[in-house]
Protein backbone atom coordinates (compact mmCIF):
# COMPACT_ATOMS: atom_id res chain seq x y z
CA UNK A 1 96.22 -68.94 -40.93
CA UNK A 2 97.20 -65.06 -40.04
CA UNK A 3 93.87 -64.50 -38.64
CA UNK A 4 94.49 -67.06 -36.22
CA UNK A 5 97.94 -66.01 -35.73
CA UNK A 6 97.03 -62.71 -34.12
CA UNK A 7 94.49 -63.52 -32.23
CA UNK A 8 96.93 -66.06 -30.83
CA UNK A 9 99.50 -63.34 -30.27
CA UNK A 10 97.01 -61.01 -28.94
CA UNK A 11 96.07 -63.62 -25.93
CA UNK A 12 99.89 -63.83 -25.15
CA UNK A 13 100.34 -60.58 -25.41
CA UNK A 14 97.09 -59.33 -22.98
CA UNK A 15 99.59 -61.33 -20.34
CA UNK A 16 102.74 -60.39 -21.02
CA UNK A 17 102.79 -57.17 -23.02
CA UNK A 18 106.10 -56.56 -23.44
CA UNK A 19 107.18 -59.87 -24.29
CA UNK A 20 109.53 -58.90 -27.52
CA UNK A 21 108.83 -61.95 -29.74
CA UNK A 22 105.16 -62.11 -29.49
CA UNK A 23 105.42 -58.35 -30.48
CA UNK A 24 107.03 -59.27 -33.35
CA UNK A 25 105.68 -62.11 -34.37
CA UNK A 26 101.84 -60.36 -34.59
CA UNK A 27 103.76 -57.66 -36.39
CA UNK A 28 104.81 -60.18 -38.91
CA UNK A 29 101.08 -62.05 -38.97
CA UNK A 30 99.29 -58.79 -39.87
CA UNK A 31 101.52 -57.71 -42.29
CA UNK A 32 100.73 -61.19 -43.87
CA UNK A 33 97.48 -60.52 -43.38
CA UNK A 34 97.53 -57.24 -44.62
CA UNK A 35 98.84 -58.60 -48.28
CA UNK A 36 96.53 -61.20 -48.04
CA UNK A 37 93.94 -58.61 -47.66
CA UNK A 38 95.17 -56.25 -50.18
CA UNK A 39 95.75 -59.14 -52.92
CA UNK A 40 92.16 -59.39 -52.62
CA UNK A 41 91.69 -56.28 -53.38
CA UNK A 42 90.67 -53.96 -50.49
CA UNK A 43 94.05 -51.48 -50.28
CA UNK A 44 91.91 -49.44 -47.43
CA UNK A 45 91.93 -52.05 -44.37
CA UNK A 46 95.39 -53.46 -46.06
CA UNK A 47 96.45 -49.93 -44.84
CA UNK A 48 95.00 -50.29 -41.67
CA UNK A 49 96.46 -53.70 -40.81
CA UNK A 50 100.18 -52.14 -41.95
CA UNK A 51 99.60 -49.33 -39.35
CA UNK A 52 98.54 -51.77 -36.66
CA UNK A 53 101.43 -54.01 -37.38
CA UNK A 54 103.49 -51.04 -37.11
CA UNK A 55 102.42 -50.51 -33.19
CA UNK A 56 103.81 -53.63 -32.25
CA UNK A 57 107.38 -53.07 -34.67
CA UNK A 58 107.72 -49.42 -35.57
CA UNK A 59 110.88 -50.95 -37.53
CA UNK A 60 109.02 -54.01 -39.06
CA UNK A 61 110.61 -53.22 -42.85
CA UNK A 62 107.87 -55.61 -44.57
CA UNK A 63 105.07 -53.85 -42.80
CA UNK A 64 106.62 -49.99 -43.64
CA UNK A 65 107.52 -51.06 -47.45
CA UNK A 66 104.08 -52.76 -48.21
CA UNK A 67 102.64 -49.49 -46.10
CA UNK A 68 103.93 -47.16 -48.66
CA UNK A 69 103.40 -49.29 -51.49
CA UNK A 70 99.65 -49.56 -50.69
CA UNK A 71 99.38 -45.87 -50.17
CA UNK A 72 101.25 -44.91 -53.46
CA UNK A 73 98.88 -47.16 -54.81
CA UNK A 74 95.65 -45.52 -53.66
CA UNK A 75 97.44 -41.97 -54.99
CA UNK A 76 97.47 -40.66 -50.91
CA UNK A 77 101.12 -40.09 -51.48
CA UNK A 78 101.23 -37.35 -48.70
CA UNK A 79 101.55 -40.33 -46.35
């Protein structure tokens, strides 16, 4: 389960912020999560889960494709 995921992530990460894997692993679970969510049909928090992936792994190329795949979808293309 993603949900669980990042809130797992999120504890680890609240003691050891910088700790590179858990980083990227909660990019990876809301990027998931964000599919998930956008599968089911609500693009506008899909885009917000993207973006918060993103703060964790700026480079995470799942998380910046599926990004500006949802937003071409929605027509904000300015994004």
């Amino acid at each position: 389960d993603n949900r669980k995921a990042v809130e797992a992530y999120e504890r680890c990460l609240q003691i050891a912020p910088n700790f590179t894997i858990a980083r990227n692993n909660i990019a990876i679970a809301l990027t998931h999560l964000g599919a998930e969510t956008k599968t089911l049909g609500n693009t506008p928090e899909a885009i917000k889960l993207y973006q918060r992936a993103l703060t964790f792994n700026p480079q995470h190329a799942e998380a910046l494709y599926n990004l500006g795949v949802a937003h071409g979808e929605s027509g904000d293309l300015n994004q």
